[in-house]
N, C-alpha and C. Protein backbone atom coordinates (compact mmCIF):
# COMPACT_ATOMS: atom_id res chain seq x y z
N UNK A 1 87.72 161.88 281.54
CA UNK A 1 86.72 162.87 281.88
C UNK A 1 87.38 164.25 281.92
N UNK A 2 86.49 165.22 281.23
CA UNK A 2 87.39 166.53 281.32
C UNK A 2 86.94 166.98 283.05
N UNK A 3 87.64 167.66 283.13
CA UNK A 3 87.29 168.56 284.57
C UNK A 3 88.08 170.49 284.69
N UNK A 4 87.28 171.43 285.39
CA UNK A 4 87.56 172.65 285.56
C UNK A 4 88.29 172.65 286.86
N UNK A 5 89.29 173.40 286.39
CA UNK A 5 89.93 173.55 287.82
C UNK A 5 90.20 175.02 288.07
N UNK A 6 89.45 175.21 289.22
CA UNK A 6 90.35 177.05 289.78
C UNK A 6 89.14 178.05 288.78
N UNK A 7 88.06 177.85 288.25
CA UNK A 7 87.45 178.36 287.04
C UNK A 7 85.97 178.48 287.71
N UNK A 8 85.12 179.27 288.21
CA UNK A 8 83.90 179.28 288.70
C UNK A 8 83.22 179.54 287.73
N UNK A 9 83.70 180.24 286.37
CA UNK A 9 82.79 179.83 285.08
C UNK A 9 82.15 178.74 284.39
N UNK A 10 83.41 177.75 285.02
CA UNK A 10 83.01 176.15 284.68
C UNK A 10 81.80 175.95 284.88
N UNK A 11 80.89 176.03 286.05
CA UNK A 11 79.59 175.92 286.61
C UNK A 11 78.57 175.73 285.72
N UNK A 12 78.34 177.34 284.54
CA UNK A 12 77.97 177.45 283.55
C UNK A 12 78.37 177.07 282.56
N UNK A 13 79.07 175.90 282.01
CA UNK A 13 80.10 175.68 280.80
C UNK A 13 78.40 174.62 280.27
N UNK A 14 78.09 175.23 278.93
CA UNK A 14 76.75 174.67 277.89
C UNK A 14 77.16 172.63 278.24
N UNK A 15 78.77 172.56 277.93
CA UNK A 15 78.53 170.79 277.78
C UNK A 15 78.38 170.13 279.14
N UNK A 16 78.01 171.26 280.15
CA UNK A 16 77.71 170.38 281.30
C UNK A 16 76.31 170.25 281.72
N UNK A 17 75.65 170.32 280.32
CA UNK A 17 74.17 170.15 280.08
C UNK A 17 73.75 169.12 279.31
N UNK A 18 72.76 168.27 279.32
CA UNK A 18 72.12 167.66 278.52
C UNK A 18 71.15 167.68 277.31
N UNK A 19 70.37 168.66 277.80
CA UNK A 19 69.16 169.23 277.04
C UNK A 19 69.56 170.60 276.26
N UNK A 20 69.29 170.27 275.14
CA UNK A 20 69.76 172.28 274.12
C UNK A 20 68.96 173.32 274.56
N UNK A 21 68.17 173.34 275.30
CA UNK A 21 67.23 174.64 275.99
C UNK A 21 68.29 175.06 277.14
N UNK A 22 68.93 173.89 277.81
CA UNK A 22 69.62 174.13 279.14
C UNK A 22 70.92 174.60 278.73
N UNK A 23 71.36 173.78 277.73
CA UNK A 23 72.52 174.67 277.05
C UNK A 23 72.90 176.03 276.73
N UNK A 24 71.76 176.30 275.91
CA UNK A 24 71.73 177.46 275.57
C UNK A 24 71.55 178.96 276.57
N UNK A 25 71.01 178.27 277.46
CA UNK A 25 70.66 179.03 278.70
C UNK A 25 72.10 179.17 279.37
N UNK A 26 72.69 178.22 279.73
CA UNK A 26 73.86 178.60 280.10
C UNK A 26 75.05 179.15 279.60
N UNK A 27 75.39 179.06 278.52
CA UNK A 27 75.67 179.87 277.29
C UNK A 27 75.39 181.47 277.69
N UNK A 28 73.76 181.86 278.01
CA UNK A 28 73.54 183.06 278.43
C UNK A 28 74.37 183.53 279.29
N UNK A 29 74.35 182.71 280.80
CA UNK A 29 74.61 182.86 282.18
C UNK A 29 75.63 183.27 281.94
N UNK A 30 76.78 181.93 281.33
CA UNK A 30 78.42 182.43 281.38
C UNK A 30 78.70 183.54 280.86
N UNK A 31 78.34 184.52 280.09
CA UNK A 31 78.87 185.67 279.40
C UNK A 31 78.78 186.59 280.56
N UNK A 32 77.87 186.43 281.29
CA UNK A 32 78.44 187.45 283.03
C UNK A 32 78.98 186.77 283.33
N UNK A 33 79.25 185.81 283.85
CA UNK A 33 79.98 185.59 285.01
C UNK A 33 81.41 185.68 284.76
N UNK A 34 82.25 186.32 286.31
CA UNK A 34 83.29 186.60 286.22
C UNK A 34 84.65 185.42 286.37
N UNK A 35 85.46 185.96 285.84
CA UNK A 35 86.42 185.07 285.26
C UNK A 35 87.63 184.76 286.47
N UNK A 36 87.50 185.03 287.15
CA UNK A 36 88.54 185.35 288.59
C UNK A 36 88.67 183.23 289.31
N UNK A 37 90.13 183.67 289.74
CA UNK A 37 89.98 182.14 290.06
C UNK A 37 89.51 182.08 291.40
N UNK A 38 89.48 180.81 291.79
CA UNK A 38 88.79 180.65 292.92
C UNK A 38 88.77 178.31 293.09
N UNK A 39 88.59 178.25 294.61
CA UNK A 39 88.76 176.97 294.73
C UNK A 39 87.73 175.95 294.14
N UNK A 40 87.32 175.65 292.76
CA UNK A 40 86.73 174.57 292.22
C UNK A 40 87.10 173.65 291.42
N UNK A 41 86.72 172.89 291.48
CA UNK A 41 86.62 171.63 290.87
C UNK A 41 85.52 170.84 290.58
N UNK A 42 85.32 171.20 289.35
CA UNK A 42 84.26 170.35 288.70
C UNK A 42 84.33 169.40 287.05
N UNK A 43 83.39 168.44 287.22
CA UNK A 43 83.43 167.65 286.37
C UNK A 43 82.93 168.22 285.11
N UNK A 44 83.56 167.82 284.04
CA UNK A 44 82.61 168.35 282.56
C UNK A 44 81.54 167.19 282.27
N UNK A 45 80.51 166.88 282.28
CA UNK A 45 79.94 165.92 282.06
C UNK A 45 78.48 166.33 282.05
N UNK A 46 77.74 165.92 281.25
CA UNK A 46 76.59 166.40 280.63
C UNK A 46 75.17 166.15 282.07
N UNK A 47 75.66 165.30 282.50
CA UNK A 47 74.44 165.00 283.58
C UNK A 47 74.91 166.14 284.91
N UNK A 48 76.05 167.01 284.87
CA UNK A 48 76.14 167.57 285.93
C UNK A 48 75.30 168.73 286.58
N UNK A 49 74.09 169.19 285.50
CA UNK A 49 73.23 169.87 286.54
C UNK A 49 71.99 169.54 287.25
N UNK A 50 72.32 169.57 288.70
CA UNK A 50 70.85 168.84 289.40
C UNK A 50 69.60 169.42 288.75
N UNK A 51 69.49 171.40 288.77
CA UNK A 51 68.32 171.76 288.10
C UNK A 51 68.01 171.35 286.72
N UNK A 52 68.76 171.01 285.83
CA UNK A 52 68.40 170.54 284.55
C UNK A 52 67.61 168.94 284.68
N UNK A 53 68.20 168.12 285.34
CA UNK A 53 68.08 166.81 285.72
C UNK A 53 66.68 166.67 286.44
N UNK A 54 66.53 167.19 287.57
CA UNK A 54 65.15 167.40 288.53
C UNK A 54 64.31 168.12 287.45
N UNK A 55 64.35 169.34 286.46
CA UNK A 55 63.14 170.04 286.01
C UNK A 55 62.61 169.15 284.92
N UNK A 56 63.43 168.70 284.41
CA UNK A 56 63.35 167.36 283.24
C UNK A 56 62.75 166.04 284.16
N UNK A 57 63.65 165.83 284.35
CA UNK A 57 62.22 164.47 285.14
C UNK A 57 60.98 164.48 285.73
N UNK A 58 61.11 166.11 286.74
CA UNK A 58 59.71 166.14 287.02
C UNK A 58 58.66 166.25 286.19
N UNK A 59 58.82 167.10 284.80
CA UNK A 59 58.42 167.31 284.16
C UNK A 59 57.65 165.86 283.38
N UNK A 60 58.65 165.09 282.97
CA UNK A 60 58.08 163.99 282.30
C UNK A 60 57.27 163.18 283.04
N UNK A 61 57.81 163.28 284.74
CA UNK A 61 56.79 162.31 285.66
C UNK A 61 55.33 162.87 285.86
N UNK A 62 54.85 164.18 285.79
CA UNK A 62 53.74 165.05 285.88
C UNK A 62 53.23 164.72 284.52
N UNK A 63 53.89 164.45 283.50
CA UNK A 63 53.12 164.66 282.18
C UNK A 63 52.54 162.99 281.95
N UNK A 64 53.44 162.06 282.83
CA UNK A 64 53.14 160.94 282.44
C UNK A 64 52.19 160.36 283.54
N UNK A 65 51.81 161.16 284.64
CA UNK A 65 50.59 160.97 285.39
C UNK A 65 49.41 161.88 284.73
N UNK A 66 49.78 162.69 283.84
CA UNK A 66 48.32 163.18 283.04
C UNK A 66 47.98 162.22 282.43
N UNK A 67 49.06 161.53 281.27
CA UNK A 67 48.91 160.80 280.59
C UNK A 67 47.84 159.84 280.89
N UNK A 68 48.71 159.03 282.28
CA UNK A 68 47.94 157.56 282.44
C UNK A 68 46.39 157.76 283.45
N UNK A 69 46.28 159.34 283.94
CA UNK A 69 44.81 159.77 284.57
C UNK A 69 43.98 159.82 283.58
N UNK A 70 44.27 160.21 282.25
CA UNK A 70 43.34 160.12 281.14
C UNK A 70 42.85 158.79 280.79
N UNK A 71 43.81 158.11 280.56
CA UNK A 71 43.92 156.74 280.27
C UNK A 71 42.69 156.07 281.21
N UNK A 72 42.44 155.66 281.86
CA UNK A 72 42.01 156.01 283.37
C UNK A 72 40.89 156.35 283.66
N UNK A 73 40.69 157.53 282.72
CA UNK A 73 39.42 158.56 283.52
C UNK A 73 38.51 157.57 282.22
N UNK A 74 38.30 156.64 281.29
CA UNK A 74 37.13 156.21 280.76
C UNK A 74 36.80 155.12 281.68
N UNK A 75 37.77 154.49 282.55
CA UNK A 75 36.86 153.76 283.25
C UNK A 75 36.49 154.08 284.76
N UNK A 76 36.93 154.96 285.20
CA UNK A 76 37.16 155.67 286.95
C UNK A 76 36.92 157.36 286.79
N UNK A 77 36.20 157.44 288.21
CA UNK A 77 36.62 159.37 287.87
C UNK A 77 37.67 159.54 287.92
N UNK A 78 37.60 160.98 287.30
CA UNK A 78 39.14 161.63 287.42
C UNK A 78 39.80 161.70 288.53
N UNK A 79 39.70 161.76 289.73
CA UNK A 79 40.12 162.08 290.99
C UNK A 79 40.83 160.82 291.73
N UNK A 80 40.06 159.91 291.06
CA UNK A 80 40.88 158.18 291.56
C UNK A 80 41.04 157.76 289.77
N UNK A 81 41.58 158.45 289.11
CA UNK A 81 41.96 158.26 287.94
C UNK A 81 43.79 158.44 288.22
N UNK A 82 43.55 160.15 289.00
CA UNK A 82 44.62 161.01 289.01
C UNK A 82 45.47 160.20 290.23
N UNK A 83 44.77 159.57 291.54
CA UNK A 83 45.38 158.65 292.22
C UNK A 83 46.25 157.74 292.08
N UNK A 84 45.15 156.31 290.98
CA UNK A 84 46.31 155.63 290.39
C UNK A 84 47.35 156.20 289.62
N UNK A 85 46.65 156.80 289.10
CA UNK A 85 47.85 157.42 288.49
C UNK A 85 49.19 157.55 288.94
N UNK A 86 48.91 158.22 289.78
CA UNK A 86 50.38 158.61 290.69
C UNK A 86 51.40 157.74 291.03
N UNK A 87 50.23 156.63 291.78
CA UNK A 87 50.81 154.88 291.80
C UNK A 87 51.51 154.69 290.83
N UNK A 88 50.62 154.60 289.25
CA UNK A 88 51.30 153.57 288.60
C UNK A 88 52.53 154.72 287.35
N UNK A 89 52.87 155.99 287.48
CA UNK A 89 53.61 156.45 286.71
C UNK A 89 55.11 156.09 286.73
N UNK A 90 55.75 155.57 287.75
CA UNK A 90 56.85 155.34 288.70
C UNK A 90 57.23 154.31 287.70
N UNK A 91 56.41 153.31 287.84
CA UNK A 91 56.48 152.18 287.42
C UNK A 91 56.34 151.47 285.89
N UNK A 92 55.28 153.17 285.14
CA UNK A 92 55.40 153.06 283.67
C UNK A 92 56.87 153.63 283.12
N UNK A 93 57.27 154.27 284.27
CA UNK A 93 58.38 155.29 283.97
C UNK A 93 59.84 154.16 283.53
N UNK A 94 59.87 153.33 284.21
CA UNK A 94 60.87 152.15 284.61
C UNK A 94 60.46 150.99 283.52
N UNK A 95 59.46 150.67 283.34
CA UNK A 95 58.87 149.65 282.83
C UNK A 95 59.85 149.39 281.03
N UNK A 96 59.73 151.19 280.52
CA UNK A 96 60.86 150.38 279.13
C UNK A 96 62.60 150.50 279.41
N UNK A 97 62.97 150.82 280.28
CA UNK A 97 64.19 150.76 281.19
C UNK A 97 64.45 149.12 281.36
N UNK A 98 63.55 148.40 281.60
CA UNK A 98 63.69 147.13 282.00
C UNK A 98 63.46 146.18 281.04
N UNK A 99 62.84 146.78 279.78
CA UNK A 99 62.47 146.06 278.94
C UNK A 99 63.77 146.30 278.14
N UNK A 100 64.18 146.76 277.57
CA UNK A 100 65.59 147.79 276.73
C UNK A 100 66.21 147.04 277.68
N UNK A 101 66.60 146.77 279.10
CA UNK A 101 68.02 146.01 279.76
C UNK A 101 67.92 144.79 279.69
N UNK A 102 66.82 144.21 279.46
CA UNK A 102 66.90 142.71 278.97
C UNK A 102 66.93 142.29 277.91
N UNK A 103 66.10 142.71 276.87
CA UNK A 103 66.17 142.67 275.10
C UNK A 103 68.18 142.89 274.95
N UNK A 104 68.46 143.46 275.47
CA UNK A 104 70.32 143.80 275.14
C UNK A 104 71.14 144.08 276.23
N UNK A 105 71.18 142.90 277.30
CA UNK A 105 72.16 142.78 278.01
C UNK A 105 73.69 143.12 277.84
N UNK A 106 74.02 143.32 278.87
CA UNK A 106 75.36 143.39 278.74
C UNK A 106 76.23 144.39 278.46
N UNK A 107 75.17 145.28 278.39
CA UNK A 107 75.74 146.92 277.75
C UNK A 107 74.91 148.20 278.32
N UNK A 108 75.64 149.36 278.00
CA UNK A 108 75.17 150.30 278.70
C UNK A 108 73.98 150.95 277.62
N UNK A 109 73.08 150.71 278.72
CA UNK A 109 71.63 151.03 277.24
C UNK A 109 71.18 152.43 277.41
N UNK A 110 71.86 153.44 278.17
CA UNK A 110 71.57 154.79 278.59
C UNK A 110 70.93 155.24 277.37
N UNK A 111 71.54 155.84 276.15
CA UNK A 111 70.97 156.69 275.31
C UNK A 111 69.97 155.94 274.90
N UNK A 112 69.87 154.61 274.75
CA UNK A 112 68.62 153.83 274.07
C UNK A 112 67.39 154.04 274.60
N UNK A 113 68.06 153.91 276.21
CA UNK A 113 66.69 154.22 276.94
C UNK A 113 66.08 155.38 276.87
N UNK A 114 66.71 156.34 276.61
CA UNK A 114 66.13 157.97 276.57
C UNK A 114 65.85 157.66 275.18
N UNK A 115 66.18 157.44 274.21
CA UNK A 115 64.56 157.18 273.01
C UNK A 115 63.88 156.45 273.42
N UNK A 116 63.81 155.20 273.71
CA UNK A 116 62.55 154.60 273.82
C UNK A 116 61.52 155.57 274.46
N UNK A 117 61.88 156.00 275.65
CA UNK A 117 61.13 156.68 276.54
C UNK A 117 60.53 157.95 275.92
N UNK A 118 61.38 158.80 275.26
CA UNK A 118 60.99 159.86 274.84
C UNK A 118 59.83 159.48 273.57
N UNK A 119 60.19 158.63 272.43
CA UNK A 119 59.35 157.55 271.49
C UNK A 119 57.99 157.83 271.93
N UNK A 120 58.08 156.54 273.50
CA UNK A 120 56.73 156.09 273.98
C UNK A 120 55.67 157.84 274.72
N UNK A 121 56.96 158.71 275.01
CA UNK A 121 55.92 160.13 275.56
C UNK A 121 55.40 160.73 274.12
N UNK A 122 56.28 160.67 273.02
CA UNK A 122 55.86 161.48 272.18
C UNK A 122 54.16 160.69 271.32
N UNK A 123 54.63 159.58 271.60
CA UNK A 123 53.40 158.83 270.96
C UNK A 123 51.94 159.05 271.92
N UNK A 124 52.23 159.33 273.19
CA UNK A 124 51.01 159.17 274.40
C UNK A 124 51.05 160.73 274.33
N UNK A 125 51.63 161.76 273.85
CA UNK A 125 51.48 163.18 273.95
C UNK A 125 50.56 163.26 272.09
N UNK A 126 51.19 162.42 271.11
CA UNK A 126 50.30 162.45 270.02
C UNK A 126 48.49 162.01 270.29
N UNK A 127 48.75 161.28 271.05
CA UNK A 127 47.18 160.74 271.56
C UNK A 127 46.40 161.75 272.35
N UNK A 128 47.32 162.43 272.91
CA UNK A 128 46.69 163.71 274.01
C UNK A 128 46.32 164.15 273.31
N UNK A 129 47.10 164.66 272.05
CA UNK A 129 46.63 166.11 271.30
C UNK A 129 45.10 166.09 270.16
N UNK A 130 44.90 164.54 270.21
CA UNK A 130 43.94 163.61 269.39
C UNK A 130 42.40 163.93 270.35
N UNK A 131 42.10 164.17 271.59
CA UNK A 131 41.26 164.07 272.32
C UNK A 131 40.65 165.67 272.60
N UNK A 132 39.34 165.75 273.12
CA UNK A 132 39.10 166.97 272.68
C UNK A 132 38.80 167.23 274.19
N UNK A 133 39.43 166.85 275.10
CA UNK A 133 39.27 166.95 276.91
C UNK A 133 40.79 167.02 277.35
N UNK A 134 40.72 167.78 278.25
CA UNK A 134 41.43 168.64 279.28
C UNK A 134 43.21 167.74 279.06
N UNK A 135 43.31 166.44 278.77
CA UNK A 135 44.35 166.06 278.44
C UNK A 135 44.89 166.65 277.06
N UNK A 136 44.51 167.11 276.21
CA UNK A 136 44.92 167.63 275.08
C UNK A 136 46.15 169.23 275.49
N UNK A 137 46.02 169.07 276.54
CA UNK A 137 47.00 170.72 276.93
C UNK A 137 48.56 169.65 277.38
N UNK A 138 48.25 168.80 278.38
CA UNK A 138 49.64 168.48 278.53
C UNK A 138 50.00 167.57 277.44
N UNK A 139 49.62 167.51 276.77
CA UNK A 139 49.99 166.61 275.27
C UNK A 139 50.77 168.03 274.59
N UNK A 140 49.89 168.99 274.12
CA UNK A 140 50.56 169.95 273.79
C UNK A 140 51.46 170.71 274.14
N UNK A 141 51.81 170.86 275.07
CA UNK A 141 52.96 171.26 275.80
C UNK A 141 53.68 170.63 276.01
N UNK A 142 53.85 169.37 275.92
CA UNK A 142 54.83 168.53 276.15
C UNK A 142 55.52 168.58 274.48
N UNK A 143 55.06 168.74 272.97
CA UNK A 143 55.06 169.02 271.41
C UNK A 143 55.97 170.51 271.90
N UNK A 144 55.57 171.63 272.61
CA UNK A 144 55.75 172.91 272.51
C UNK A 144 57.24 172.77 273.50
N UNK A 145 57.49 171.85 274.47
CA UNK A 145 59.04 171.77 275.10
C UNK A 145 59.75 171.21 273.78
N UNK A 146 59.67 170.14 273.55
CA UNK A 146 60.19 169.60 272.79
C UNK A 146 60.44 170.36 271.38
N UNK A 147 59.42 171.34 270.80
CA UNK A 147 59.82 171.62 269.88
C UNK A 147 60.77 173.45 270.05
N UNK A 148 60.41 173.81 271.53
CA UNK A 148 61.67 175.23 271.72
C UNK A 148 62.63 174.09 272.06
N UNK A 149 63.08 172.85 272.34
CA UNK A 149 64.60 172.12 272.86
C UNK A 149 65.34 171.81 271.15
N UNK A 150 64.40 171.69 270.27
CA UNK A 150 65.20 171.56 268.97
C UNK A 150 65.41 173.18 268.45
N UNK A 151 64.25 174.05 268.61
CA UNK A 151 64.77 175.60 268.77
C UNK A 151 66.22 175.83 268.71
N UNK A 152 66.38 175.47 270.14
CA UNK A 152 67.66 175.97 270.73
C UNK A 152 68.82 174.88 270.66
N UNK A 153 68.76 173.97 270.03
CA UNK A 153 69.57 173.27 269.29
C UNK A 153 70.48 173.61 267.87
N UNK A 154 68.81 173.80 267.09
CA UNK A 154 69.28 174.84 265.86
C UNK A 154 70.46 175.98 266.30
N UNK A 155 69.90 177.06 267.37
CA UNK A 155 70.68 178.00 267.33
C UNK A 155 71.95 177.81 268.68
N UNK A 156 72.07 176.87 268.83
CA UNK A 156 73.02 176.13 269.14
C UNK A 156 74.54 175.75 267.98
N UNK A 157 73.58 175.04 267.44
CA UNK A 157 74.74 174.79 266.28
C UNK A 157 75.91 175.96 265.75
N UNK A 158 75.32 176.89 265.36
CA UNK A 158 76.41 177.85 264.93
C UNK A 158 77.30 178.63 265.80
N UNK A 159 76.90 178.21 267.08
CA UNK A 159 77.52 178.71 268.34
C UNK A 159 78.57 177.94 268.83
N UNK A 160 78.93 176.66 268.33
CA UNK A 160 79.62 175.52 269.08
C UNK A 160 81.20 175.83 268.86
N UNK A 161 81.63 176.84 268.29
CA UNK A 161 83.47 177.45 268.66
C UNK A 161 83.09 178.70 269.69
N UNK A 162 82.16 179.40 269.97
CA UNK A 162 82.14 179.79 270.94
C UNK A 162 81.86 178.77 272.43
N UNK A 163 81.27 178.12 272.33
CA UNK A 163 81.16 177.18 273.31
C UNK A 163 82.58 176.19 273.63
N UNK A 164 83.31 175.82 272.36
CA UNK A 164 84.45 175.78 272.30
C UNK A 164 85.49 176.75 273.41
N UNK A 165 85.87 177.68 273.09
CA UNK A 165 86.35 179.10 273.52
C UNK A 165 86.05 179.18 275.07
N UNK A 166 85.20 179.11 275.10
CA UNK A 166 84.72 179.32 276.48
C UNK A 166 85.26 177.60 277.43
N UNK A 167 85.27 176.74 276.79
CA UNK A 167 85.76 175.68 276.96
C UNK A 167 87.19 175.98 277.74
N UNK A 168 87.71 176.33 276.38
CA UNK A 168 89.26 176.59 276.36
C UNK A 168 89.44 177.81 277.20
N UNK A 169 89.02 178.25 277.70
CA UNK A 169 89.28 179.42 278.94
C UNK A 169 89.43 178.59 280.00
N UNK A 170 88.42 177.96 280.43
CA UNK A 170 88.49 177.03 281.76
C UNK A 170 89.16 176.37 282.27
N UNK A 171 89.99 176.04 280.58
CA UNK A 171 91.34 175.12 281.17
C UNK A 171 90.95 173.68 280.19
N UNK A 172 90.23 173.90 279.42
CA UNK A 172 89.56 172.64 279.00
C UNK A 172 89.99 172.50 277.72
């Protein structure tokens, strides 16, 4: 595992992001921040920001209680549509997590699971965008994250010896 030592720039270092929107954003941040040492220690590792981690999940858990309130609202009102909902998103959320750890035991199914999952939103966000009621916005917006996160992927790419560089300052 790489790690920053003595480097409060580290904080902001792009590969301690997951998502290319969050990357790129931090990318921004680090070009202020000052270079002076100071007592840290941190891990390089892509899951290390809580705000990237929390805005991303909440995100998908809100989009996937629109999802299943729609789902929902042809047989219930919306209001005990949006209820179960709430109930059962937790549990749709987990549901191909568990399916993916049993189909292929024995191994670490992390990235698999983030397609499947992303797969099964993009397919229930294609269905949103198919309907001509109030679910058709978080369908679309969920198309409009996804398509500024390949955005900033693209312009990501030609940036990656600066991201490098900035690496190699830290100690990395």
């Amino acid at each position: 595992m790489k790690v920053v030592r003595r480097h409060p720039a580290g904080r902001w270092l792009p590969s301690r992001r997951t998502f290319a929107l969050f990357r790129l954003a931090a990318l921004v941040r680090m070009r202020g921040v000052s270079r002076e040492e100071s007592d840290v220690f941190l891990a390089v590792d892509p899951g290390q920001s809580a705000f990237e981690q929390y805005t991303v999940g909440s995100w998908i858990f809100l989009t996937t209680i629109c999802f299943i309130a729609a789902w929902l609202q042809r047989w219930i009102p919306l209001a005990a549509a949006v209820v179960c909902a709430i109930a059962l998103s937790g549990w749709a959320l987990q549901l191909p997590v568990y399916a993916v750890g049993l189909s292929l035991p024995g191994r670490n199914n992390q990235r698999l699971n983030s397609k499947v999952l992303f797969a099964l939103l993009f397919a229930a966000a294609a269905w949103a965008i198919t309907m001509r009621t109030w679910i058709f916005w978080p369908g679309a917006l969920f198309f409009a994250a996804a398509a500024l996160n390949a955005v900033a992927a693209l312009v990501m790419l030609p940036l990656r010896r600066v991201v490098d560089s900035m690496e190699r300052q830290c100690g990395i």
